[in-house]
C-alpha atoms as a PDB file:
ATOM      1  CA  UNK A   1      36.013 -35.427 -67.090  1.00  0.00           C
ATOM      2  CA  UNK A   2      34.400 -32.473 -68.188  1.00  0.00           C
ATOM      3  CA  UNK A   3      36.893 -30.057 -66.687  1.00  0.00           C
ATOM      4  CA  UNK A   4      39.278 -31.473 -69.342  1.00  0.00           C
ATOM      5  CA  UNK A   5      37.206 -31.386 -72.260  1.00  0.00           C
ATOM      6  CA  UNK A   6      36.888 -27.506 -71.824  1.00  0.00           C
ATOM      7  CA  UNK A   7      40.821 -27.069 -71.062  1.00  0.00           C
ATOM      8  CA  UNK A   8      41.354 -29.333 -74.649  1.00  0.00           C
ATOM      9  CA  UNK A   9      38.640 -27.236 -77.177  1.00  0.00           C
ATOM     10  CA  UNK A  10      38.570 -24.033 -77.936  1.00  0.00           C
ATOM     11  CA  UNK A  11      36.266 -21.829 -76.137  1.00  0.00           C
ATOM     12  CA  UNK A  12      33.982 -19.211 -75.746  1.00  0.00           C
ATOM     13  CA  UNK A  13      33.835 -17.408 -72.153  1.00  0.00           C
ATOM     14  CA  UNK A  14      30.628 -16.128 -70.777  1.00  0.00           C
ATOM     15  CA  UNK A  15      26.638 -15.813 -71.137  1.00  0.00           C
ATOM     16  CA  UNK A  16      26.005 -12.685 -73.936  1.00  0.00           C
ATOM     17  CA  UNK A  17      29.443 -13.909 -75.798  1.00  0.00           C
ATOM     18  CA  UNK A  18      27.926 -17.747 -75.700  1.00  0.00           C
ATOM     19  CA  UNK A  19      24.379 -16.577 -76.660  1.00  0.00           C
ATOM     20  CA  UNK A  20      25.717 -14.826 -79.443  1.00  0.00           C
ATOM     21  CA  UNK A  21      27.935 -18.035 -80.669  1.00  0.00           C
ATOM     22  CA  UNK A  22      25.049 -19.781 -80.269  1.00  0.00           C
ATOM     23  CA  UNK A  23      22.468 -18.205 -82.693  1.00  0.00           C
ATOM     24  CA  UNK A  24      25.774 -17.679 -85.450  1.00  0.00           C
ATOM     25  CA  UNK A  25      25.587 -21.406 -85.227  1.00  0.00           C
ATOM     26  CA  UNK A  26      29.030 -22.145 -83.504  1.00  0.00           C
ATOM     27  CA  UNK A  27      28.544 -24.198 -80.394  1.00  0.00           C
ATOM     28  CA  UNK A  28      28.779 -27.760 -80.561  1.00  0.00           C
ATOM     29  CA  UNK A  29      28.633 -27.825 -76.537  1.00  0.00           C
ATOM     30  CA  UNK A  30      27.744 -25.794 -73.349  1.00  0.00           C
ATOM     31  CA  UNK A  31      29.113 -25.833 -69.528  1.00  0.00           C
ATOM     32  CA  UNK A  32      27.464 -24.270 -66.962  1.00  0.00           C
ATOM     33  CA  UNK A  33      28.324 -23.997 -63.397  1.00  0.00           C
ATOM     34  CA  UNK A  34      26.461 -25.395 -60.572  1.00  0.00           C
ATOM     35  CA  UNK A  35      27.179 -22.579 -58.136  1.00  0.00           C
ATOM     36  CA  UNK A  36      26.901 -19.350 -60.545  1.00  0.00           C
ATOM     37  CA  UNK A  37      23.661 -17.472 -60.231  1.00  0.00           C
ATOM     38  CA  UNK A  38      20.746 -18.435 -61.884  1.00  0.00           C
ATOM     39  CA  UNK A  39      19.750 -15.218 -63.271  1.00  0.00           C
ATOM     40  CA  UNK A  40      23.131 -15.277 -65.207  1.00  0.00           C
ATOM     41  CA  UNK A  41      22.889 -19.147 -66.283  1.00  0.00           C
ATOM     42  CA  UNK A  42      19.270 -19.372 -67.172  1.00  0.00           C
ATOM     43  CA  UNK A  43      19.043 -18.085 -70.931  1.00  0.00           C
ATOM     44  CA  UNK A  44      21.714 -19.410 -72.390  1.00  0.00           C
ATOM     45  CA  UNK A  45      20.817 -23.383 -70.937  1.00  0.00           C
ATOM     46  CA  UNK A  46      17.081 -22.211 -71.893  1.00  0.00           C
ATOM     47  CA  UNK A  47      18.479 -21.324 -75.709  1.00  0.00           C
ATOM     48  CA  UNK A  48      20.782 -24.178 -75.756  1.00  0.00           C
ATOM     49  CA  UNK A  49      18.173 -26.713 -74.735  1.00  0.00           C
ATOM     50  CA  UNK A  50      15.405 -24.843 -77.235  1.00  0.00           C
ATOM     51  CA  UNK A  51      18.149 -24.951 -80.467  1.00  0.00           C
ATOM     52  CA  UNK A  52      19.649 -28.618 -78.979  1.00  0.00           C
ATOM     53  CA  UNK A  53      22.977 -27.969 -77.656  1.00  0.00           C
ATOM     54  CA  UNK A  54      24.022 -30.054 -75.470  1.00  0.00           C
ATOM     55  CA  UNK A  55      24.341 -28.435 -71.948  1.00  0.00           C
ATOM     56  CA  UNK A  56      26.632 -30.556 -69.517  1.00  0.00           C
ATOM     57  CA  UNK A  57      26.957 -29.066 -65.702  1.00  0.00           C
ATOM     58  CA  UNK A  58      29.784 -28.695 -63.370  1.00  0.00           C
ATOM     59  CA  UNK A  59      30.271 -28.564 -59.572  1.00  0.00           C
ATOM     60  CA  UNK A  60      32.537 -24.855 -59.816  1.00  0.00           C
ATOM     61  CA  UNK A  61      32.651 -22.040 -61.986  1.00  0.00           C
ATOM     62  CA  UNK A  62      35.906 -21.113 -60.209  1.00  0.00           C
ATOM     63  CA  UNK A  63      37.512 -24.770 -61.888  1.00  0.00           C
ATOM     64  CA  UNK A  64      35.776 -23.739 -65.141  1.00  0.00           C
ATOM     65  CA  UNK A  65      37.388 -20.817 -65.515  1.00  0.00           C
ATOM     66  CA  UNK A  66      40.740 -22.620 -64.383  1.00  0.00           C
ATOM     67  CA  UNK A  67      40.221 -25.066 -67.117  1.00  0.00           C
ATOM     68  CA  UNK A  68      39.442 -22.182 -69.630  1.00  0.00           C
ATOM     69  CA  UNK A  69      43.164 -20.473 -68.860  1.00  0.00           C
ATOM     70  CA  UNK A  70      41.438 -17.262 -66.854  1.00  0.00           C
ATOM     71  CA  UNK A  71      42.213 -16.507 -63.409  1.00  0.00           C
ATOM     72  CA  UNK A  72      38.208 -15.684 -62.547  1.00  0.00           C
ATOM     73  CA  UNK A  73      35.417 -18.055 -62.185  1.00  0.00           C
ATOM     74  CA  UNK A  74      33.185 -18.937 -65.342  1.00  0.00           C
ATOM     75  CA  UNK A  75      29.630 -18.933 -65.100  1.00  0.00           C
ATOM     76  CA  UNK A  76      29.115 -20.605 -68.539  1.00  0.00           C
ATOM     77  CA  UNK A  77      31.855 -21.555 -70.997  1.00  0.00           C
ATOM     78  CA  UNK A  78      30.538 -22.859 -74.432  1.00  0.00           C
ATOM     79  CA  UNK A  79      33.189 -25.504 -76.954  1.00  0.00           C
ATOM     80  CA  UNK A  80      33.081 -23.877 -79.845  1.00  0.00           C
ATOM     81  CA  UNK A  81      32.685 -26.032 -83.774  1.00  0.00           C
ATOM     82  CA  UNK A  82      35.976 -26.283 -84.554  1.00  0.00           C
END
């Protein structure tokens, strides 16, 4: 499941920290919850998708963040290149 893939890699948390990893050329993958806003989603799965990350969605940013250690819900959570 994809909930366990995120708790397994290491990660990045978060839209401007994932953007940024992006373009420095250090995301292999990218999670996005279904339920998080779209206003805070929408450029990094438009900047994943233009570069070809792969961008796989889940049903809850608050098991996303679970599976990423924090206590808070995660929007978008990228797997870094290890």
């Amino acid at each position: 499941m994809s909930y366990d893939r995120v708790r397994d890699s290491q990660t990045i948390i978060g839209t401007k920290q994932t953007v940024k990893a992006m373009r420095a050329g250090s995301v292999k993958e990218l999670f996005v919850a279904l339920d998080a806003d779209n206003w805070v989603t929408d450029s990094a799965i438009s900047f994943a998708r233009e570069i070809g990350i792969p961008v796989t969605l889940v049903e809850s940013k608050k098991k996303l963040g679970k599976a990423c250690g924090i206590h808070v819900g995660a929007a978008v959570v990228a797997i870094t290149v290890e």
